[in-house]
PDB file of N, CA and C in Angstrom:
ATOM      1  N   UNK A   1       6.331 -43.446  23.420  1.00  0.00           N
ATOM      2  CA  UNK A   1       5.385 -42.716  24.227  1.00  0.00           C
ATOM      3  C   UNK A   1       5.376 -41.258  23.774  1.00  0.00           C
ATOM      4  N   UNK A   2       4.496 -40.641  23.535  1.00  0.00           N
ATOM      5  CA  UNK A   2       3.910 -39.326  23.407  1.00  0.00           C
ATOM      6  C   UNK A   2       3.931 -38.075  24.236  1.00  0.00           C
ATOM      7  N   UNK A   3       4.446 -36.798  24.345  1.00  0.00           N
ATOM      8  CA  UNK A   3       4.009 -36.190  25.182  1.00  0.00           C
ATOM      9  C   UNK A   3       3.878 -34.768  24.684  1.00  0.00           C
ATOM     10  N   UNK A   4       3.399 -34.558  25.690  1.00  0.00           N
ATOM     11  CA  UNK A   4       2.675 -33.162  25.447  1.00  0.00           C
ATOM     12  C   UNK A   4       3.684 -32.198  24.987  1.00  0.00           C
ATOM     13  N   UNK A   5       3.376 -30.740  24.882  1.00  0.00           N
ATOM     14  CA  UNK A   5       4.083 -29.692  24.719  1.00  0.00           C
ATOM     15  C   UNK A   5       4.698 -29.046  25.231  1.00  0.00           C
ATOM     16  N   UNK A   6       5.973 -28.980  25.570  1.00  0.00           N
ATOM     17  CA  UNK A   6       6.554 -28.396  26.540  1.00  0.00           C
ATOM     18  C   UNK A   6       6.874 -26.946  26.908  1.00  0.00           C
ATOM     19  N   UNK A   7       7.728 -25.981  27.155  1.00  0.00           N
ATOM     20  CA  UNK A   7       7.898 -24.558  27.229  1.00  0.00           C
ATOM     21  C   UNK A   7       8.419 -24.463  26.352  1.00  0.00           C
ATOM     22  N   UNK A   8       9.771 -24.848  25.440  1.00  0.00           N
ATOM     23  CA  UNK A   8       9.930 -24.575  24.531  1.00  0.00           C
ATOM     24  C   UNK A   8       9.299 -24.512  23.269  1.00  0.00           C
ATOM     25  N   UNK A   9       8.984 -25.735  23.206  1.00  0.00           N
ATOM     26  CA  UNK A   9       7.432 -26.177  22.117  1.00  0.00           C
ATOM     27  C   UNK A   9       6.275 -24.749  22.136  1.00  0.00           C
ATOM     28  N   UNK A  10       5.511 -24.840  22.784  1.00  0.00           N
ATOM     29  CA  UNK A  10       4.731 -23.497  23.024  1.00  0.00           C
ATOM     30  C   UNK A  10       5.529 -22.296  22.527  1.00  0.00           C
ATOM     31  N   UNK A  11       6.295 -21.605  22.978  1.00  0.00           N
ATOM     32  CA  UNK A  11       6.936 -20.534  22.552  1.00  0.00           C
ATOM     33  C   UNK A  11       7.315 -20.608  21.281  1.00  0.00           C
ATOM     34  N   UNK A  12       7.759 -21.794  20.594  1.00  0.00           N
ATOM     35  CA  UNK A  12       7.707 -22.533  18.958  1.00  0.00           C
ATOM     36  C   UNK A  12       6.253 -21.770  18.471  1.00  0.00           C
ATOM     37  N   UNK A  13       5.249 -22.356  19.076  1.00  0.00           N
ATOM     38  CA  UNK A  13       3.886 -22.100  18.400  1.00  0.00           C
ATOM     39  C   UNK A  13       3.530 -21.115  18.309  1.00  0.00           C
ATOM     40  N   UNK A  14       4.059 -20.166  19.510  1.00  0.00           N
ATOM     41  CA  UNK A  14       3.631 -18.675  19.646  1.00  0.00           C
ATOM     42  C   UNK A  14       4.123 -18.290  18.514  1.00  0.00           C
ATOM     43  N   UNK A  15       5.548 -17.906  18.168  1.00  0.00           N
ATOM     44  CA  UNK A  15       6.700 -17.594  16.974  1.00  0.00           C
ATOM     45  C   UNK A  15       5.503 -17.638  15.998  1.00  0.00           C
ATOM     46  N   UNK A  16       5.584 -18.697  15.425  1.00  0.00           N
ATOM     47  CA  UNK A  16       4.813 -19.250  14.407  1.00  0.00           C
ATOM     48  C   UNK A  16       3.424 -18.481  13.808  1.00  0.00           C
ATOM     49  N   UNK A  17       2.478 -18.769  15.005  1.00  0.00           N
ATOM     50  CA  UNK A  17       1.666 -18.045  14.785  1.00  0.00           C
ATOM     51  C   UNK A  17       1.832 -16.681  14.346  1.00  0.00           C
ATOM     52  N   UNK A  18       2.887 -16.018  15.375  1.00  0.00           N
ATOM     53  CA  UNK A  18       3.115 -14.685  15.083  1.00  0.00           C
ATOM     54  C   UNK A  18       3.260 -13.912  13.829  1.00  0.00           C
ATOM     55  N   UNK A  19       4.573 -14.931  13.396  1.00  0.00           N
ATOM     56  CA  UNK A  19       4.743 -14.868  12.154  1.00  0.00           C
ATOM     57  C   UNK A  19       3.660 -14.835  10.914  1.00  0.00           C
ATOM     58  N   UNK A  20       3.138 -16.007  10.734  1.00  0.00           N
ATOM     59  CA  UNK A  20       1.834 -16.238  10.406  1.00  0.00           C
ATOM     60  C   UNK A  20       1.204 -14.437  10.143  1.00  0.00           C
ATOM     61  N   UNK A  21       0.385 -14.419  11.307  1.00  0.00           N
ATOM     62  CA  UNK A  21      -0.246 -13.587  11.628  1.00  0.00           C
ATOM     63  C   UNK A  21       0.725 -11.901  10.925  1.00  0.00           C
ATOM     64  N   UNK A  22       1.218 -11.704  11.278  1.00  0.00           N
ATOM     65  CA  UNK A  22       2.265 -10.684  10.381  1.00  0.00           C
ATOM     66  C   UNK A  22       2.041 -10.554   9.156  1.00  0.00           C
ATOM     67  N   UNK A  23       2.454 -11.661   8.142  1.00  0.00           N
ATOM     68  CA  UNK A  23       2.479 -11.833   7.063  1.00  0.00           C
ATOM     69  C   UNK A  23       0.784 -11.570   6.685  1.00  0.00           C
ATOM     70  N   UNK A  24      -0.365 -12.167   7.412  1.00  0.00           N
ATOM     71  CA  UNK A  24      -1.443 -11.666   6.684  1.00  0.00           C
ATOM     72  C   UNK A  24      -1.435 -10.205   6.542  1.00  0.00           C
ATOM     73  N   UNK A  25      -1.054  -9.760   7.630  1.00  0.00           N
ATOM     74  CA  UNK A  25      -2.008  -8.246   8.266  1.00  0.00           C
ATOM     75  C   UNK A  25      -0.897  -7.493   6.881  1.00  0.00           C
ATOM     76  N   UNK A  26       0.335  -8.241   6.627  1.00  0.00           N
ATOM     77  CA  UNK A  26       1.311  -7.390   5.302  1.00  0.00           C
ATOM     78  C   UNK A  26       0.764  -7.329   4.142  1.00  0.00           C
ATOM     79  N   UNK A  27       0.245  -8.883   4.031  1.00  0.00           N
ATOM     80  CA  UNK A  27      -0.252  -9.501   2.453  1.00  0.00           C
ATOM     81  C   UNK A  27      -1.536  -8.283   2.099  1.00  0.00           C
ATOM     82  N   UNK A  28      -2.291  -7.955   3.632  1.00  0.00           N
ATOM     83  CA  UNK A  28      -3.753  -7.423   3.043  1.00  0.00           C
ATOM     84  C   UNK A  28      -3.697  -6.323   3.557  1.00  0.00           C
ATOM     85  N   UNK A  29      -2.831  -5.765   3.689  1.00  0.00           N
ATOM     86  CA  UNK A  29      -2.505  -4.111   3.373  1.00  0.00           C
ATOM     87  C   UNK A  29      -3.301  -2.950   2.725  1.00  0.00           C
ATOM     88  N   UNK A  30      -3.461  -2.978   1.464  1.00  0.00           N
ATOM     89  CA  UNK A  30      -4.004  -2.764   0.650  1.00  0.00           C
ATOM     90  C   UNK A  30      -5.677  -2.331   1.039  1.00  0.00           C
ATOM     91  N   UNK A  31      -5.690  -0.752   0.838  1.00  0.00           N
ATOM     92  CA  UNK A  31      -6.791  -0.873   0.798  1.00  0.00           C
ATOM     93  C   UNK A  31      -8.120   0.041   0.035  1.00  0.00           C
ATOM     94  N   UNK A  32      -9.331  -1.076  -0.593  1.00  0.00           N
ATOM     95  CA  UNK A  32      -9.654  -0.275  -1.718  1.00  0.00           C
ATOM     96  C   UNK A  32     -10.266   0.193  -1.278  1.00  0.00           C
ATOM     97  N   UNK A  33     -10.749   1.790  -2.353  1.00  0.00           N
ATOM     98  CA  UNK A  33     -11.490   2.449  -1.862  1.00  0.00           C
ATOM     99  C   UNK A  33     -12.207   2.512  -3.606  1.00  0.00           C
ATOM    100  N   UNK A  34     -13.617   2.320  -3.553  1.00  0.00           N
ATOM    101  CA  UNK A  34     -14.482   2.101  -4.893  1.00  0.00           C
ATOM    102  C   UNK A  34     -14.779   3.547  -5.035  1.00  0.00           C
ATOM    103  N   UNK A  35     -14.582   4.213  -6.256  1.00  0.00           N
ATOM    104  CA  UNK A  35     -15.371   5.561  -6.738  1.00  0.00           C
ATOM    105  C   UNK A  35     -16.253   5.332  -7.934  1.00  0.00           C
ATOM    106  N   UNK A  36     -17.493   6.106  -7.384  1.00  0.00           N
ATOM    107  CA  UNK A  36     -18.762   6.020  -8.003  1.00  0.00           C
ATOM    108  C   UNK A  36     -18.962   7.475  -8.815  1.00  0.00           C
ATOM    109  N   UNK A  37     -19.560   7.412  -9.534  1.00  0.00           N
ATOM    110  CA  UNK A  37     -19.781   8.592 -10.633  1.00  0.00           C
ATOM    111  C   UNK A  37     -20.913   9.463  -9.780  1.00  0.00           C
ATOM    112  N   UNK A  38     -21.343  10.351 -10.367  1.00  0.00           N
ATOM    113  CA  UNK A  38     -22.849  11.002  -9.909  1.00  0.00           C
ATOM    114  C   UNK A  38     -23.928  10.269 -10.614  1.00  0.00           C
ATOM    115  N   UNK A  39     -23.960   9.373 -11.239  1.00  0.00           N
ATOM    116  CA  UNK A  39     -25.322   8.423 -11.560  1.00  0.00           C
ATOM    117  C   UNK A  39     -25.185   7.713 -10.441  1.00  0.00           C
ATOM    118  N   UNK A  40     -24.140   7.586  -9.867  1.00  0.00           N
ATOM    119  CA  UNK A  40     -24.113   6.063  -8.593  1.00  0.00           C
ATOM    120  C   UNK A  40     -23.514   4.734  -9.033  1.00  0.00           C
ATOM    121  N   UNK A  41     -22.888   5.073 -10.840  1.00  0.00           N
ATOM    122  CA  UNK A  41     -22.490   4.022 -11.314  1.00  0.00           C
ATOM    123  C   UNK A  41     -21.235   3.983 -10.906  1.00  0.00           C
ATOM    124  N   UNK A  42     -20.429   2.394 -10.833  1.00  0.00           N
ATOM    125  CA  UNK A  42     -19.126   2.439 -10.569  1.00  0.00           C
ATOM    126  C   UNK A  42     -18.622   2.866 -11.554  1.00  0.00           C
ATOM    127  N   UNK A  43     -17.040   3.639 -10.678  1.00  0.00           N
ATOM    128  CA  UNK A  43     -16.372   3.836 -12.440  1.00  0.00           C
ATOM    129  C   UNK A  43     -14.644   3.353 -12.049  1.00  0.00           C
ATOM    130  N   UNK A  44     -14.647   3.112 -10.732  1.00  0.00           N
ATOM    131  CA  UNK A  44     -13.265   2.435 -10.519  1.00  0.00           C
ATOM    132  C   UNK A  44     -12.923   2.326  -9.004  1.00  0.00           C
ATOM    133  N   UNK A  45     -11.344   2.122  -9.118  1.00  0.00           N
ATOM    134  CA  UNK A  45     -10.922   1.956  -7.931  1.00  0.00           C
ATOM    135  C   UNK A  45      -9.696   2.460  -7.289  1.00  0.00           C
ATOM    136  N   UNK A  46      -9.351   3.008  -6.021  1.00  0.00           N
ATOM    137  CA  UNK A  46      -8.314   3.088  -5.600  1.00  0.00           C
ATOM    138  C   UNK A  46      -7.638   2.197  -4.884  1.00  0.00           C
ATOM    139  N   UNK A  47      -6.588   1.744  -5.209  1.00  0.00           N
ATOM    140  CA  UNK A  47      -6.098   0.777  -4.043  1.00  0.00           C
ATOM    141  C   UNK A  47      -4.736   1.265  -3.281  1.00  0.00           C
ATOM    142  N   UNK A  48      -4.745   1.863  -1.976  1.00  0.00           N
ATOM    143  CA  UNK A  48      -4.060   2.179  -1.292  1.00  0.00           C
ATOM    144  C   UNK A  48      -3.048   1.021  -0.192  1.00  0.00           C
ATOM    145  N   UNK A  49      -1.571   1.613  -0.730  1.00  0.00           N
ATOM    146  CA  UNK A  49      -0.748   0.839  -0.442  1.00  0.00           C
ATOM    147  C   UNK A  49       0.447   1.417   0.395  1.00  0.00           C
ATOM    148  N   UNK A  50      -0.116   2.822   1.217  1.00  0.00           N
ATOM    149  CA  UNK A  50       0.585   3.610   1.965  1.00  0.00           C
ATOM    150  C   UNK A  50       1.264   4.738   1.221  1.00  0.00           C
ATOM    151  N   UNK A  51       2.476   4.703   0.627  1.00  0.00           N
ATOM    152  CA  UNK A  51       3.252   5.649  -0.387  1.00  0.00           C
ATOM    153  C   UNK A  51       2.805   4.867  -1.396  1.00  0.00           C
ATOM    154  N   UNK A  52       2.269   4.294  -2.291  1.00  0.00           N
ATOM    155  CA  UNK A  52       1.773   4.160  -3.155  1.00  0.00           C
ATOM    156  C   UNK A  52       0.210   3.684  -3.409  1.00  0.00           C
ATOM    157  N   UNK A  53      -0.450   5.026  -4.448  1.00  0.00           N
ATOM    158  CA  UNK A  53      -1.623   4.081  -4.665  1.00  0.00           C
ATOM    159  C   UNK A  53      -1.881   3.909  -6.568  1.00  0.00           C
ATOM    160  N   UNK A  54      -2.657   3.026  -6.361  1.00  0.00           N
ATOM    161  CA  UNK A  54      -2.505   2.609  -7.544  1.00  0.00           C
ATOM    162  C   UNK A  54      -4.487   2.612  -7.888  1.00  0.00           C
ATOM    163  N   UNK A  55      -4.880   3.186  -9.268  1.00  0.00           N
ATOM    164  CA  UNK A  55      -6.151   3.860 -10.107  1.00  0.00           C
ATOM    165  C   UNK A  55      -6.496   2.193 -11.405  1.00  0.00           C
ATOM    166  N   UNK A  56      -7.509   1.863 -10.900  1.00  0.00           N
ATOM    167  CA  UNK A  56      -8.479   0.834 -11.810  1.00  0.00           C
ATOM    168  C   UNK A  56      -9.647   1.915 -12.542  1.00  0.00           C
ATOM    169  N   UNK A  57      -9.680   0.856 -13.348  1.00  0.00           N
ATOM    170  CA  UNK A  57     -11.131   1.848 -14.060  1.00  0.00           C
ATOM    171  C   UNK A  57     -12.071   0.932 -13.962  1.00  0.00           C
ATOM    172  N   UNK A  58     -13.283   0.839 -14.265  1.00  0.00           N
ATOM    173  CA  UNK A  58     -14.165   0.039 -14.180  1.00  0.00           C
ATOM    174  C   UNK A  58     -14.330  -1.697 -14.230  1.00  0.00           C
ATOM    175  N   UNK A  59     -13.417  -1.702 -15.427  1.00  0.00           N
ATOM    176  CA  UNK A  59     -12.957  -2.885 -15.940  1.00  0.00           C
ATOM    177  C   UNK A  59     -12.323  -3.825 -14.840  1.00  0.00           C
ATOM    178  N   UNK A  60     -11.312  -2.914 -14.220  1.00  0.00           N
ATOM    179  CA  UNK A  60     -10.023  -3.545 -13.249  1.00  0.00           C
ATOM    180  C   UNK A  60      -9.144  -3.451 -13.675  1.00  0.00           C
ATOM    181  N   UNK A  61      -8.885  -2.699 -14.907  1.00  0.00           N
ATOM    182  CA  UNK A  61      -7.556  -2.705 -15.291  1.00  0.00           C
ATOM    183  C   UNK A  61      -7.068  -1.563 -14.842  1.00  0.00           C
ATOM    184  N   UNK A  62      -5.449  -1.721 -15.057  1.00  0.00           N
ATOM    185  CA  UNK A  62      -4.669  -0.171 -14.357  1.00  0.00           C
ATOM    186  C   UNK A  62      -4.764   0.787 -15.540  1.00  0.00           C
ATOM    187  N   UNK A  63      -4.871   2.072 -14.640  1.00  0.00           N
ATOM    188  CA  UNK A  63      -4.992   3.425 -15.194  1.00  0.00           C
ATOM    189  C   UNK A  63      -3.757   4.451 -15.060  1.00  0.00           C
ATOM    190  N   UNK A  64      -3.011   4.363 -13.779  1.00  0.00           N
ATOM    191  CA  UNK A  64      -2.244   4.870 -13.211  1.00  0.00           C
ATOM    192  C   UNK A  64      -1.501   4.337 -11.790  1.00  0.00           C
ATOM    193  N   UNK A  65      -0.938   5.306 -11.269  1.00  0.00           N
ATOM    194  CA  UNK A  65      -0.535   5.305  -9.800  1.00  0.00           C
ATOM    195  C   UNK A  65      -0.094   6.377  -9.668  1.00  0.00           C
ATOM    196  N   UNK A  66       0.425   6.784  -8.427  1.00  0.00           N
ATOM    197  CA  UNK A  66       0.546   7.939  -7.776  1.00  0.00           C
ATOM    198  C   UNK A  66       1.736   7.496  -6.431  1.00  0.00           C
ATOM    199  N   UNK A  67       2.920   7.853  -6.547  1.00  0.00           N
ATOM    200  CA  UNK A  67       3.793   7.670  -5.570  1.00  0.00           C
ATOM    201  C   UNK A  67       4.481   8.833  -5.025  1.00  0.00           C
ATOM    202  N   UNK A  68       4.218   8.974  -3.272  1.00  0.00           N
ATOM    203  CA  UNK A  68       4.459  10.027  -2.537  1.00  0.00           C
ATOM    204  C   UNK A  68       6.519   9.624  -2.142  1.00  0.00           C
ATOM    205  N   UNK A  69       6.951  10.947  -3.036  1.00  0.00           N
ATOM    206  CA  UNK A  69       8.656  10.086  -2.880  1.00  0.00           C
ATOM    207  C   UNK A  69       9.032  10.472  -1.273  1.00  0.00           C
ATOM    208  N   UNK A  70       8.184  11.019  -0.380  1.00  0.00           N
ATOM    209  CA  UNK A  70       9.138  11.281   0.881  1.00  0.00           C
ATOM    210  C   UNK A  70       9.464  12.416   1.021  1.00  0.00           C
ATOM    211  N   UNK A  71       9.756  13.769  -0.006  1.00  0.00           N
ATOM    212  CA  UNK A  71      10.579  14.849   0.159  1.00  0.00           C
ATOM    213  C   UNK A  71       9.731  15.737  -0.308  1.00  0.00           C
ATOM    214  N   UNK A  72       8.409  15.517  -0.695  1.00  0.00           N
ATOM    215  CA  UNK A  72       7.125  16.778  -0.842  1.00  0.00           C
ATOM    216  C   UNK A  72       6.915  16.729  -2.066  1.00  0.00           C
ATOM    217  N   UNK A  73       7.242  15.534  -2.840  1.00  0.00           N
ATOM    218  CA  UNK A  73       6.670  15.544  -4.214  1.00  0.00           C
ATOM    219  C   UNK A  73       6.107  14.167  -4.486  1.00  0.00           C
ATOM    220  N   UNK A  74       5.149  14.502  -5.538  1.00  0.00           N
ATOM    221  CA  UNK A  74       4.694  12.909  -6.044  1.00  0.00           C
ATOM    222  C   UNK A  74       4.627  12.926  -7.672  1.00  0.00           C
ATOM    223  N   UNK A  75       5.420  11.342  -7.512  1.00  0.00           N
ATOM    224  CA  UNK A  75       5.360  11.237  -8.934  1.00  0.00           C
ATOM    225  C   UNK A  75       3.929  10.190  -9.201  1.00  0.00           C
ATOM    226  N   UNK A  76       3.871  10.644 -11.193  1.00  0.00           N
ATOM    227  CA  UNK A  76       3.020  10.063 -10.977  1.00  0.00           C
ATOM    228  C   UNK A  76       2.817   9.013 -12.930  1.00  0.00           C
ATOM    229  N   UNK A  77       2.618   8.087 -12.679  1.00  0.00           N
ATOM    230  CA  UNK A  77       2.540   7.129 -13.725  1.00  0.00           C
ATOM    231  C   UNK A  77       1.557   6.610 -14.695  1.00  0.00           C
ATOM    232  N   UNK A  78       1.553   6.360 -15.814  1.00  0.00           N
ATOM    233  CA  UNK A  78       0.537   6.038 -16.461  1.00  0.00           C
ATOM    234  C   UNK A  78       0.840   4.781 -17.010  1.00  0.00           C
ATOM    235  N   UNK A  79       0.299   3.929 -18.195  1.00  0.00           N
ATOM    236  CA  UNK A  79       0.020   3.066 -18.632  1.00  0.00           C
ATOM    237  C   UNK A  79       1.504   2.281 -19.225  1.00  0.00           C
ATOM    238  N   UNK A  80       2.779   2.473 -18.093  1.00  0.00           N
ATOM    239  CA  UNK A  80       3.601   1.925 -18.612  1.00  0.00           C
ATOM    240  C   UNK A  80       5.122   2.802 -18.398  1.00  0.00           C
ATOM    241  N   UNK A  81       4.553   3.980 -18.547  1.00  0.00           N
ATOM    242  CA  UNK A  81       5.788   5.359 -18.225  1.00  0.00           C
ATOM    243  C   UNK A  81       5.229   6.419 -17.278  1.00  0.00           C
ATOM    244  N   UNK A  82       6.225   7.084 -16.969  1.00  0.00           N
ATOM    245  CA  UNK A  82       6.325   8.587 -16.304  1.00  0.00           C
ATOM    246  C   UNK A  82       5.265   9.463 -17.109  1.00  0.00           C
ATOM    247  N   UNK A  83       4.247   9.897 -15.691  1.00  0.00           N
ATOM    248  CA  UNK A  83       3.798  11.288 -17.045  1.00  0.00           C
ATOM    249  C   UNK A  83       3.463  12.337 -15.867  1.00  0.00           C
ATOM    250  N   UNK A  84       4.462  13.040 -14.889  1.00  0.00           N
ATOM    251  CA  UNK A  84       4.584  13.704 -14.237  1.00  0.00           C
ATOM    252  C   UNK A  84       5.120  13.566 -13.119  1.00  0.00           C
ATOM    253  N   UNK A  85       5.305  14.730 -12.311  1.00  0.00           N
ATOM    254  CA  UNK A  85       5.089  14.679 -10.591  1.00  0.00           C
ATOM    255  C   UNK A  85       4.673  16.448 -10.307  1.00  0.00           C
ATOM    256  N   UNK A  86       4.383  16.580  -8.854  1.00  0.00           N
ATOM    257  CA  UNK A  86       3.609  17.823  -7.986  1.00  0.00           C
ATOM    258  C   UNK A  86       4.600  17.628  -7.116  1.00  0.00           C
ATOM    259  N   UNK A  87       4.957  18.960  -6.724  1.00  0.00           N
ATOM    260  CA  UNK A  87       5.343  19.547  -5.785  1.00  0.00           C
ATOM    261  C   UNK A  87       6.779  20.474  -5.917  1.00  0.00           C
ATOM    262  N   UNK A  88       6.981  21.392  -5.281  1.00  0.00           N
ATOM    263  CA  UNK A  88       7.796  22.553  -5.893  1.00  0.00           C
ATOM    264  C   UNK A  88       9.371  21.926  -4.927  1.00  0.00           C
ATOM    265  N   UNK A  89      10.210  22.333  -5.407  1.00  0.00           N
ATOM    266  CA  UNK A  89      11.752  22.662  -4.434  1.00  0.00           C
ATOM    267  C   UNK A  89      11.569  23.354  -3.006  1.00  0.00           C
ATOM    268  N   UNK A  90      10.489  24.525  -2.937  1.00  0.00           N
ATOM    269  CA  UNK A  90      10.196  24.514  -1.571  1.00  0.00           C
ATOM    270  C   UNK A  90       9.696  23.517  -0.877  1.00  0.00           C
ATOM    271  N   UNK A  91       9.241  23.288  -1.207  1.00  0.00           N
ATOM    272  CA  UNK A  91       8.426  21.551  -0.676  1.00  0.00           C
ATOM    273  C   UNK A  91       9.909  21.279   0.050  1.00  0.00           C
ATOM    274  N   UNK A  92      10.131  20.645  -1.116  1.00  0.00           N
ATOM    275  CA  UNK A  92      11.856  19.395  -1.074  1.00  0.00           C
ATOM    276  C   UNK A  92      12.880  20.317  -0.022  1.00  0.00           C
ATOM    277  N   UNK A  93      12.596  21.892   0.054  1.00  0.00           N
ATOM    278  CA  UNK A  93      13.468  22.083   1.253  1.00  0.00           C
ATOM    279  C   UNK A  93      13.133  22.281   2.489  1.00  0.00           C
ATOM    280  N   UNK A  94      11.885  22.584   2.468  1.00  0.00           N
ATOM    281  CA  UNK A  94      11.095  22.476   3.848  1.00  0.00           C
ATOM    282  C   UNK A  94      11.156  20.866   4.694  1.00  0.00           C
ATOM    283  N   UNK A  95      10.809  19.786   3.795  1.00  0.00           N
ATOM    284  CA  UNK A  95      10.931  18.434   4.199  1.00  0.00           C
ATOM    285  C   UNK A  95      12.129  17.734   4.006  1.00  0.00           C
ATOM    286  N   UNK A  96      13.516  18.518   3.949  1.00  0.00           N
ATOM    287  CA  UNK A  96      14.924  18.344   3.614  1.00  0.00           C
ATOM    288  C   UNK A  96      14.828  17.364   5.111  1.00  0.00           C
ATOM    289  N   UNK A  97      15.514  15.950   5.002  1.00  0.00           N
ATOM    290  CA  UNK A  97      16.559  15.570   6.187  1.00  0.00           C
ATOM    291  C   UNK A  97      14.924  14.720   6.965  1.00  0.00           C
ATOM    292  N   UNK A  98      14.000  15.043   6.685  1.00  0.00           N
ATOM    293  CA  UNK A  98      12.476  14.224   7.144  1.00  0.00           C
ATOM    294  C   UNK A  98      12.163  13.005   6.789  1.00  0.00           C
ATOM    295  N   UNK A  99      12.967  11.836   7.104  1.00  0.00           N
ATOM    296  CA  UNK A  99      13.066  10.600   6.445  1.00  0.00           C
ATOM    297  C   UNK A  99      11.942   9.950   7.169  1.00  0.00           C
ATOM    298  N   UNK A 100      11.404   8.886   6.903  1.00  0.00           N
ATOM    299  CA  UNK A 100      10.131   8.464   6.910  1.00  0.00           C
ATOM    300  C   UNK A 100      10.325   7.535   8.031  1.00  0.00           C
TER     301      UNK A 100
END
Protein backbone atom coordinates (compact mmCIF):
# COMPACT_ATOMS: atom_id res chain seq x y z
CA UNK A 1 0.00 0.00 0.00
CA UNK A 2 1.08 3.51 -0.90
CA UNK A 3 1.04 6.58 1.00
CA UNK A 4 1.27 9.89 0.84
CA UNK A 5 3.93 12.32 2.10
CA UNK A 6 4.47 12.77 5.36
CA UNK A 7 6.19 15.78 7.59
CA UNK A 8 9.30 14.51 7.28
CA UNK A 9 9.06 13.69 3.55
CA UNK A 10 7.92 17.35 2.75
CA UNK A 11 10.64 19.04 4.65
CA UNK A 12 12.94 16.35 2.43
CA UNK A 13 11.38 18.20 -0.61
CA UNK A 14 11.64 21.58 0.74
CA UNK A 15 15.74 20.88 1.42
CA UNK A 16 15.93 19.74 -1.98
CA UNK A 17 14.36 22.17 -3.75
CA UNK A 18 16.25 24.64 -1.81
CA UNK A 19 19.24 23.34 -2.60
CA UNK A 20 18.37 23.01 -6.14
CA UNK A 21 17.33 26.44 -6.28
CA UNK A 22 20.77 27.83 -4.68
CA UNK A 23 22.88 26.17 -6.95
CA UNK A 24 21.04 27.86 -10.00
CA UNK A 25 20.87 31.42 -8.65
CA UNK A 26 25.23 30.36 -8.03
CA UNK A 27 25.64 28.63 -11.47
CA UNK A 28 24.05 32.02 -13.18
CA UNK A 29 25.78 34.54 -11.37
CA UNK A 30 27.47 35.93 -13.97
CA UNK A 31 26.53 38.78 -15.49
CA UNK A 32 27.01 40.08 -19.09
CA UNK A 33 27.14 43.25 -19.94
CA UNK A 34 27.56 43.67 -24.17
CA UNK A 35 29.76 46.84 -25.31
CA UNK A 36 28.97 48.43 -28.50
CA UNK A 37 31.32 50.73 -30.43
CA UNK A 38 30.01 54.27 -31.67
CA UNK A 39 28.85 52.69 -35.08
CA UNK A 40 26.43 50.55 -32.75
CA UNK A 41 28.55 47.62 -33.79
CA UNK A 42 29.27 44.95 -31.20
CA UNK A 43 32.72 44.78 -30.15
CA UNK A 44 32.51 42.56 -26.93
CA UNK A 45 31.73 41.60 -23.63
CA UNK A 46 31.91 41.93 -19.97
CA UNK A 47 31.11 39.20 -17.83
CA UNK A 48 30.77 40.08 -14.25
CA UNK A 49 31.47 37.66 -11.58
CA UNK A 50 31.52 40.00 -8.45
CA UNK A 51 35.52 40.37 -7.65
CA UNK A 52 36.15 39.18 -10.85
CA UNK A 53 35.34 40.25 -14.31
CA UNK A 54 36.39 38.82 -17.16
CA UNK A 55 36.72 41.02 -21.22
CA UNK A 56 35.51 38.97 -24.66
CA UNK A 57 36.07 40.60 -27.84
CA UNK A 58 33.77 40.18 -30.49
CA UNK A 59 34.61 36.78 -31.39
CA UNK A 60 34.02 35.43 -27.63
CA UNK A 61 37.22 34.85 -27.02
CA UNK A 62 39.12 36.10 -23.79
CA UNK A 63 40.94 39.33 -23.82
CA UNK A 64 41.58 39.83 -20.23
CA UNK A 65 40.19 40.08 -16.65
CA UNK A 66 40.32 42.33 -13.99
CA UNK A 67 40.41 41.13 -10.25
CA UNK A 68 39.46 43.46 -7.27
CA UNK A 69 42.08 41.75 -4.45
CA UNK A 70 40.04 43.24 -1.38
CA UNK A 71 42.75 45.74 -0.07
CA UNK A 72 42.30 48.72 -2.82
CA UNK A 73 44.05 47.25 -5.63
CA UNK A 74 43.28 45.39 -8.81
CA UNK A 75 45.13 43.15 -10.58
CA UNK A 76 44.87 42.72 -13.86
CA UNK A 77 45.49 39.83 -16.64
CA UNK A 78 45.97 39.22 -20.11
CA UNK A 79 46.13 36.41 -22.54
CA UNK A 80 47.67 33.93 -20.17
CA UNK A 81 49.93 36.19 -17.62
CA UNK A 82 50.06 39.18 -15.29
CA UNK A 83 50.24 42.52 -17.04
CA UNK A 84 49.54 44.83 -14.12
CA UNK A 85 47.52 46.09 -11.15
CA UNK A 86 45.99 49.94 -9.85
CA UNK A 87 46.00 51.14 -6.79
CA UNK A 88 48.61 52.82 -4.45
CA UNK A 89 49.79 51.55 -0.61
CA UNK A 90 47.53 54.31 0.54
CA UNK A 91 44.74 52.51 -0.77
CA UNK A 92 46.12 49.11 0.99
CA UNK A 93 46.34 51.25 4.25
CA UNK A 94 43.26 52.98 4.33
CA UNK A 95 41.36 49.47 3.60
CA UNK A 96 43.98 47.67 6.08
CA UNK A 97 41.94 44.93 8.38
CA UNK A 98 38.43 45.54 5.77
CA UNK A 99 37.88 41.93 4.98
CA UNK A 100 35.08 41.28 2.72
Amino acid sequence: MMQGLNGNHMIMVAVVCAIALALTMAMSRAGETPIYGPDGKYQGSVFDYGRTRRYTDGSGHFTGSAVNNGNGTTSFYGRGNFTGSAGSSIDRALNFGRGQ
